[in-house]
Protein backbone atom coordinates (compact mmCIF):
# COMPACT_ATOMS: atom_id res chain seq x y z
CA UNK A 1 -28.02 -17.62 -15.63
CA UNK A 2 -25.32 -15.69 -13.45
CA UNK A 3 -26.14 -12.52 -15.89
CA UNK A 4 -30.10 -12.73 -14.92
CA UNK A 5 -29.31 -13.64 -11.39
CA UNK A 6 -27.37 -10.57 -10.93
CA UNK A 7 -29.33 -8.51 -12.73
CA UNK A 8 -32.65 -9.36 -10.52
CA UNK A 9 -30.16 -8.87 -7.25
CA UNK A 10 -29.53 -5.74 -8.18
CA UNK A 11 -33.44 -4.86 -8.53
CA UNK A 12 -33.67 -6.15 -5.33
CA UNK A 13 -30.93 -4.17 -3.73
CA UNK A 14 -32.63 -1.31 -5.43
CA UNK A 15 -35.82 -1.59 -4.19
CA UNK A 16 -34.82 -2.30 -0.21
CA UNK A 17 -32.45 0.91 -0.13
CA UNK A 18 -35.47 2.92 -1.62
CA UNK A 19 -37.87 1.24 1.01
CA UNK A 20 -35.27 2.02 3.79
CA UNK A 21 -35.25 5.69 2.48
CA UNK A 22 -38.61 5.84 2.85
CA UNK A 23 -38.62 4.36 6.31
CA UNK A 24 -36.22 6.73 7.44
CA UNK A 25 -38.11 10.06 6.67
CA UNK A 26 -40.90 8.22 9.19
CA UNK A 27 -38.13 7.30 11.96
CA UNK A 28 -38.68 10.32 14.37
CA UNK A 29 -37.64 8.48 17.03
CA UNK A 30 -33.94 7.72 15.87
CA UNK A 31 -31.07 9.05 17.98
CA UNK A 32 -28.53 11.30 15.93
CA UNK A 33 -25.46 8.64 15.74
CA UNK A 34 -28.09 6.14 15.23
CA UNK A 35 -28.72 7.94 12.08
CA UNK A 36 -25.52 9.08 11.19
CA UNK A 37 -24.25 5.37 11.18
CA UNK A 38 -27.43 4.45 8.87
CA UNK A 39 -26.48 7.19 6.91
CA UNK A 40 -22.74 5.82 6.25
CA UNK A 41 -23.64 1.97 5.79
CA UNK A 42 -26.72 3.27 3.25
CA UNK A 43 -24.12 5.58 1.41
CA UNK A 44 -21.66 2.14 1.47
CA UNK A 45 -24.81 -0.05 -0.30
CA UNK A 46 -25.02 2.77 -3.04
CA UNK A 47 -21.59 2.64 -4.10
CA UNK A 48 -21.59 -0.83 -4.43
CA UNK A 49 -24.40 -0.83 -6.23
CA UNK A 50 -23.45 1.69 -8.50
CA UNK A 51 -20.31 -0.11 -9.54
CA UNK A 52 -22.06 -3.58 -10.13
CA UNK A 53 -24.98 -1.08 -11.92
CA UNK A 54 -21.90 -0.05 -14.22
CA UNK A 55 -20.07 -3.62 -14.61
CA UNK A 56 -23.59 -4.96 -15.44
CA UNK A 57 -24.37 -2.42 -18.03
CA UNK A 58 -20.41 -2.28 -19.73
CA UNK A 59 -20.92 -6.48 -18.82
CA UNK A 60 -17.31 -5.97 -17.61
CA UNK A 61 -15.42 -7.31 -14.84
CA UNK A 62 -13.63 -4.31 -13.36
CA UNK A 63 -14.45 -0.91 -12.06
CA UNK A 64 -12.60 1.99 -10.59
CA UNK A 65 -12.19 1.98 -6.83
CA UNK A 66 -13.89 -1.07 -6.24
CA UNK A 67 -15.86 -2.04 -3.26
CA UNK A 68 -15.19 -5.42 -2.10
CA UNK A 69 -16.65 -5.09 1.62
CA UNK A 70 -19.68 -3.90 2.91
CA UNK A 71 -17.93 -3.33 6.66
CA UNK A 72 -14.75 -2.11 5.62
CA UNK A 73 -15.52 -0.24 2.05
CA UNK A 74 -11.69 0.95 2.45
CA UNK A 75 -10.34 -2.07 1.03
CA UNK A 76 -8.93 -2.58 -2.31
CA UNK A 77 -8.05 -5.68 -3.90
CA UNK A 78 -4.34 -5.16 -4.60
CA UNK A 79 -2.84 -8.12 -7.26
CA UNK A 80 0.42 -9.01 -6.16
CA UNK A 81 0.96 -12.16 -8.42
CA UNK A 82 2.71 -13.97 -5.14
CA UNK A 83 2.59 -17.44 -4.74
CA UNK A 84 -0.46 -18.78 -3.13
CA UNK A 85 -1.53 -14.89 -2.56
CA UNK A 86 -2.47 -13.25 -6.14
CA UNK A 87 -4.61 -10.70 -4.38
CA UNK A 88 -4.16 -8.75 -1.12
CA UNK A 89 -6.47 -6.99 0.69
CA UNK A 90 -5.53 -3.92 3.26
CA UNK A 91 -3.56 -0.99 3.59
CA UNK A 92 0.21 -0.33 1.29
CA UNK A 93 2.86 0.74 3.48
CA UNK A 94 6.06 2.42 2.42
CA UNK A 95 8.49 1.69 4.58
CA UNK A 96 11.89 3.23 5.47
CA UNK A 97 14.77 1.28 6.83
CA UNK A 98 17.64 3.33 8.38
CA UNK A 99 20.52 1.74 10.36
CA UNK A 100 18.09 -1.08 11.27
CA UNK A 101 15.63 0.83 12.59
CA UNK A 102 11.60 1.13 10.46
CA UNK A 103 10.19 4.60 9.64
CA UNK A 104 6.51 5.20 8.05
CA UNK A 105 6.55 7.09 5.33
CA UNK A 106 3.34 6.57 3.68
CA UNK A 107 0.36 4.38 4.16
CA UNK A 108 -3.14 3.88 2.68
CA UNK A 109 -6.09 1.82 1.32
CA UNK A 110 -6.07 2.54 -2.26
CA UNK A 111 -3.17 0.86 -4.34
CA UNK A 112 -0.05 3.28 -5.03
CA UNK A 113 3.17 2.47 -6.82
CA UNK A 114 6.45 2.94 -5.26
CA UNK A 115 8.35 3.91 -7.19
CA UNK A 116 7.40 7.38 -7.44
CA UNK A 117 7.27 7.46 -3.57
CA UNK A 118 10.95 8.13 -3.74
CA UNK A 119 11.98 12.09 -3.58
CA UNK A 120 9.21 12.39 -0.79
CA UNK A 121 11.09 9.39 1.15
CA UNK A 122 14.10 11.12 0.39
CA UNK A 123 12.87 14.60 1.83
CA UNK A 124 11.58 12.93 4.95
CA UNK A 125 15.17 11.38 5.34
CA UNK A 126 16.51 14.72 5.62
CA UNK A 127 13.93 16.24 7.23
CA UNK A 128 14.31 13.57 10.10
CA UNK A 129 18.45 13.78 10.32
CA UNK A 130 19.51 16.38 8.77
CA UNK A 131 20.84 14.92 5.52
CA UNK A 132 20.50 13.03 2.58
CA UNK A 133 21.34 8.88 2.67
CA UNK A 134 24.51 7.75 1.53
CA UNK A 135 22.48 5.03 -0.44
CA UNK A 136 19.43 3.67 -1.92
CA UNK A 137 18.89 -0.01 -1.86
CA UNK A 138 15.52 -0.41 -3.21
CA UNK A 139 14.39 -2.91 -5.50
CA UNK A 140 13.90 -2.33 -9.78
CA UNK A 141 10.81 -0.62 -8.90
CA UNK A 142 12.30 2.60 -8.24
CA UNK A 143 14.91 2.33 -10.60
CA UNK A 144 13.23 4.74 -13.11
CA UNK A 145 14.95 7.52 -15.21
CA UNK A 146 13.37 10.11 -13.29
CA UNK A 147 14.89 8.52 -9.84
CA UNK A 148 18.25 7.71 -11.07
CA UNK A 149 18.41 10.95 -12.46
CA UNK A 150 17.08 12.36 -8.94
CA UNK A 151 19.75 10.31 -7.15
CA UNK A 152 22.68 11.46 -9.44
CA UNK A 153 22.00 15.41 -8.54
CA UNK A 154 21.86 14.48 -5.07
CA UNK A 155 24.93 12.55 -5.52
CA UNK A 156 23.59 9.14 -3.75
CA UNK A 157 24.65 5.90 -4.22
CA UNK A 158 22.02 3.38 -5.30
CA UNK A 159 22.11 -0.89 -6.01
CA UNK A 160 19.76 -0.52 -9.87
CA UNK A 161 21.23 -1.97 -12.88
CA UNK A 162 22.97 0.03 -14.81
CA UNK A 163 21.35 0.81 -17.80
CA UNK A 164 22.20 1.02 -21.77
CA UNK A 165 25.17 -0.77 -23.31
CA UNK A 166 27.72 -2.01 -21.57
CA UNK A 167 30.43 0.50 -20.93
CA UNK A 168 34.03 0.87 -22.39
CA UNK A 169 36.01 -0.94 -19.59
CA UNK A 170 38.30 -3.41 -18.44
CA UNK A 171 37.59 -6.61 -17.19
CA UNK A 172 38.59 -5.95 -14.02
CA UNK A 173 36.70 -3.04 -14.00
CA UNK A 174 33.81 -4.95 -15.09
CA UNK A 175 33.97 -7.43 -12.47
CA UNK A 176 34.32 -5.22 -9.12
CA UNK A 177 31.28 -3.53 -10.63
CA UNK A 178 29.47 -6.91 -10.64
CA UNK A 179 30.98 -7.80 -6.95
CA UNK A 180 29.62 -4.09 -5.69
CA UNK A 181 26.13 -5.07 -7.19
CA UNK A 182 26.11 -8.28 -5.76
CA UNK A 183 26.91 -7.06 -2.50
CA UNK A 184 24.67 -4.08 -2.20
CA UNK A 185 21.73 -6.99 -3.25
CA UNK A 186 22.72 -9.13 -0.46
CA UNK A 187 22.25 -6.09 1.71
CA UNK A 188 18.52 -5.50 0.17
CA UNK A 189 17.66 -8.89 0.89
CA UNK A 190 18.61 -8.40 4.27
CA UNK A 191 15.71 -5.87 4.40
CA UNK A 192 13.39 -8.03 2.50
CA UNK A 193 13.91 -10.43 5.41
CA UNK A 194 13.26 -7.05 8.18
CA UNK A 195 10.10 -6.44 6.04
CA UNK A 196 8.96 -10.25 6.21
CA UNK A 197 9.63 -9.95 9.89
CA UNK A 198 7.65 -6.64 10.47
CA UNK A 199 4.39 -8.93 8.77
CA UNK A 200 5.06 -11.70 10.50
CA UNK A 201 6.01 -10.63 14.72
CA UNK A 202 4.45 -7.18 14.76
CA UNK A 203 1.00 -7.76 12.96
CA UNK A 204 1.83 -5.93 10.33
CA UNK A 205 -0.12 -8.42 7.82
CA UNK A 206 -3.03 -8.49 9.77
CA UNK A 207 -3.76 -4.32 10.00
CA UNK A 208 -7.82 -4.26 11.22
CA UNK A 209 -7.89 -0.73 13.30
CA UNK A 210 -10.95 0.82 11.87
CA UNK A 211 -11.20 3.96 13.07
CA UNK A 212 -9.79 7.13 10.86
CA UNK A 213 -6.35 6.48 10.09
CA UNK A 214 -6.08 3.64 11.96
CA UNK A 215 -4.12 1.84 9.50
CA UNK A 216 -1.00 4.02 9.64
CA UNK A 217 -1.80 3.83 13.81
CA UNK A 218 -1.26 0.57 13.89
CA UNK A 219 1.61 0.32 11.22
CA UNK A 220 3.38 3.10 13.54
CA UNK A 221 3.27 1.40 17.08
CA UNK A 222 4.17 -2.22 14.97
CA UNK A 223 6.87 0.14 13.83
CA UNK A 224 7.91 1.28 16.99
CA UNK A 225 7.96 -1.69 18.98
CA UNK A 226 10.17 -2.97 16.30
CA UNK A 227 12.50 0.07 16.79
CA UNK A 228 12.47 -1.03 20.43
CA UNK A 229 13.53 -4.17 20.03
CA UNK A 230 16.79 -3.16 17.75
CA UNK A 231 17.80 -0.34 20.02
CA UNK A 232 17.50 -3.33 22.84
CA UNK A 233 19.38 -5.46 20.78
CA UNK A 234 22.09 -3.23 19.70
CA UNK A 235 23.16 -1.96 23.48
C-alpha cells in the first residue's frame, strides 16, 4: 500500500509541475523576481522528485544528496548516533579553539568528515599568527596515519593513542606516558564543554540565516561574540 501510494504521488507531482510549466509560458504578466523565485522553488520540486523517481525505481531507501525540505533544499540529514538525536539537520562547522578564543575554519550543508580537515586548519593557524600550534588536541577522528604523520614533520605535539605494540620501556616510562594522555584528554574535554557552550548561549544549534552563506554568517558573529566575552573575561 505505501509502494502504490507513493508511486501515484509521484504521478501527481508529475503532472502539476508539467501543468505549472505550461502555465508559465502563458504568464506575461509576471514580474522578473516573481519568476525567478518560481523558477528556484520549481527547480527544488524536480530534484526531489527525481530522487524519490530513483528510490522508487532501485525500491531503495537512500539517495545521494538528499532533499529533505522543500524551503530549505540545503539541508542534509547528518546521522550522528547521539542519544535522543540520531539525525541532525543543518550546517557542519569546524571549529578552531586557540587560547580560549573560537575561529571558523570551515562550514557547510553537505556532510564532511573531519578528519581530513586537518592540514587546512593547520595552514590557517599559521596563516592567522604566524606559526604552527604547539599541539593538537582533537579527538580519534583525526588521528589517521596521514595526520600523525603530518604532525610528526611539523614537529607538533598531539593527545591520539599511540599506535602498534606497546613499546620497549620501563614502567615508569610507561606510566608518565599514560598521566600525559590523561591530562592532554582532560584538556579536550574542556573544549568539548566550549563547543557545547557555543550550541547552547550563542545559537549555534539553531543556524536558520537563509540567505547565501548565511550559515557560516551566523556561525562567525556566534563566534565572535563568544571571542568577546573571553577577552572580557580574561582582563
Amino acid at each position: 500500500m505505501i509502494r502504490l501510494t507513493r508511486n501515484k504521488m509521484i504521478r501527481y507531482v508529475r503532472r502539476n509541475i508539467t501543468q505549472l510549466e505550461t502555465v508559465l509560458e502563458k504568464a506575461n504578466g509576471l514580474k522578473t523576481w516573481q519568476q525567478e523565485r518560481i523558477q528556484i522553488h520549481l527547480k527544488t520540486a524536480k530534484d526531489i522528485l527525481a530522487q524519490q523517481v530513483h528510490m522508487a525505481t532501485t525500491r531503495g531507501r537512500r539517495v545521494a544528496e538528499r532533499m529533505v525540505s522543500f524551503h530549505r533544499p540545503e539541508l542534509r540529514p547528518m546521522v550522528r548516533g547521539k542519544e535522543g538525536k540520531a539525525v541532525e539537520f543543518g550546517p557542519k562547522a569546524h571549529v578552531a579553539l586557540v587560547d580560549g578564543y573560537a575561529l571558523l575554519d570551515h562550514a557547510q550543508y553537505d556532510a564532511f568528515h573531519e578528519g581530513i580537515q586537518l592540514s587546512d586548519c593547520l595552514a590557517k593557524h599559521n596563516e592567522r599568527f604566524g606559526k604552527d600550534p604547539d599541539i593538537v588536541l582533537a579527538d580519534q577522528l583525526y588521528a589517521n596515519r596521514k595526520n600523525r604523520q603530518l604532525l610528526a614533520e611539523l614537529k607538533i605535539q598531539h593527545a591520539f593513542k599511540r599506535t602498534g605494540r606497546p613499546p620497549n620501556e620501563s614502567k615508569e616510562e610507561t606510566q608518565k606516558h599514560r598521566a600525559q594522555f590523561k591530562k592532554r584528554q582532560g584538556q579536550r574535554n574542556h573544549i568539548e564543554g566550549a563547543f557545547g557552550h557555543l550550541k547552547t548561549h550563542y545559537n549555534l544549534n539553531k543556524v536558520k540565516w537563509l540567505v547565501p552563506g548565511g550559515e557560516a554568517m551566523q556561525i562567525g558573529l556566534g563566534l565572535i561574540a563568544f571571542n568577546l566575552t573571553t577577552a572580557l573575561a580574561k582582563t
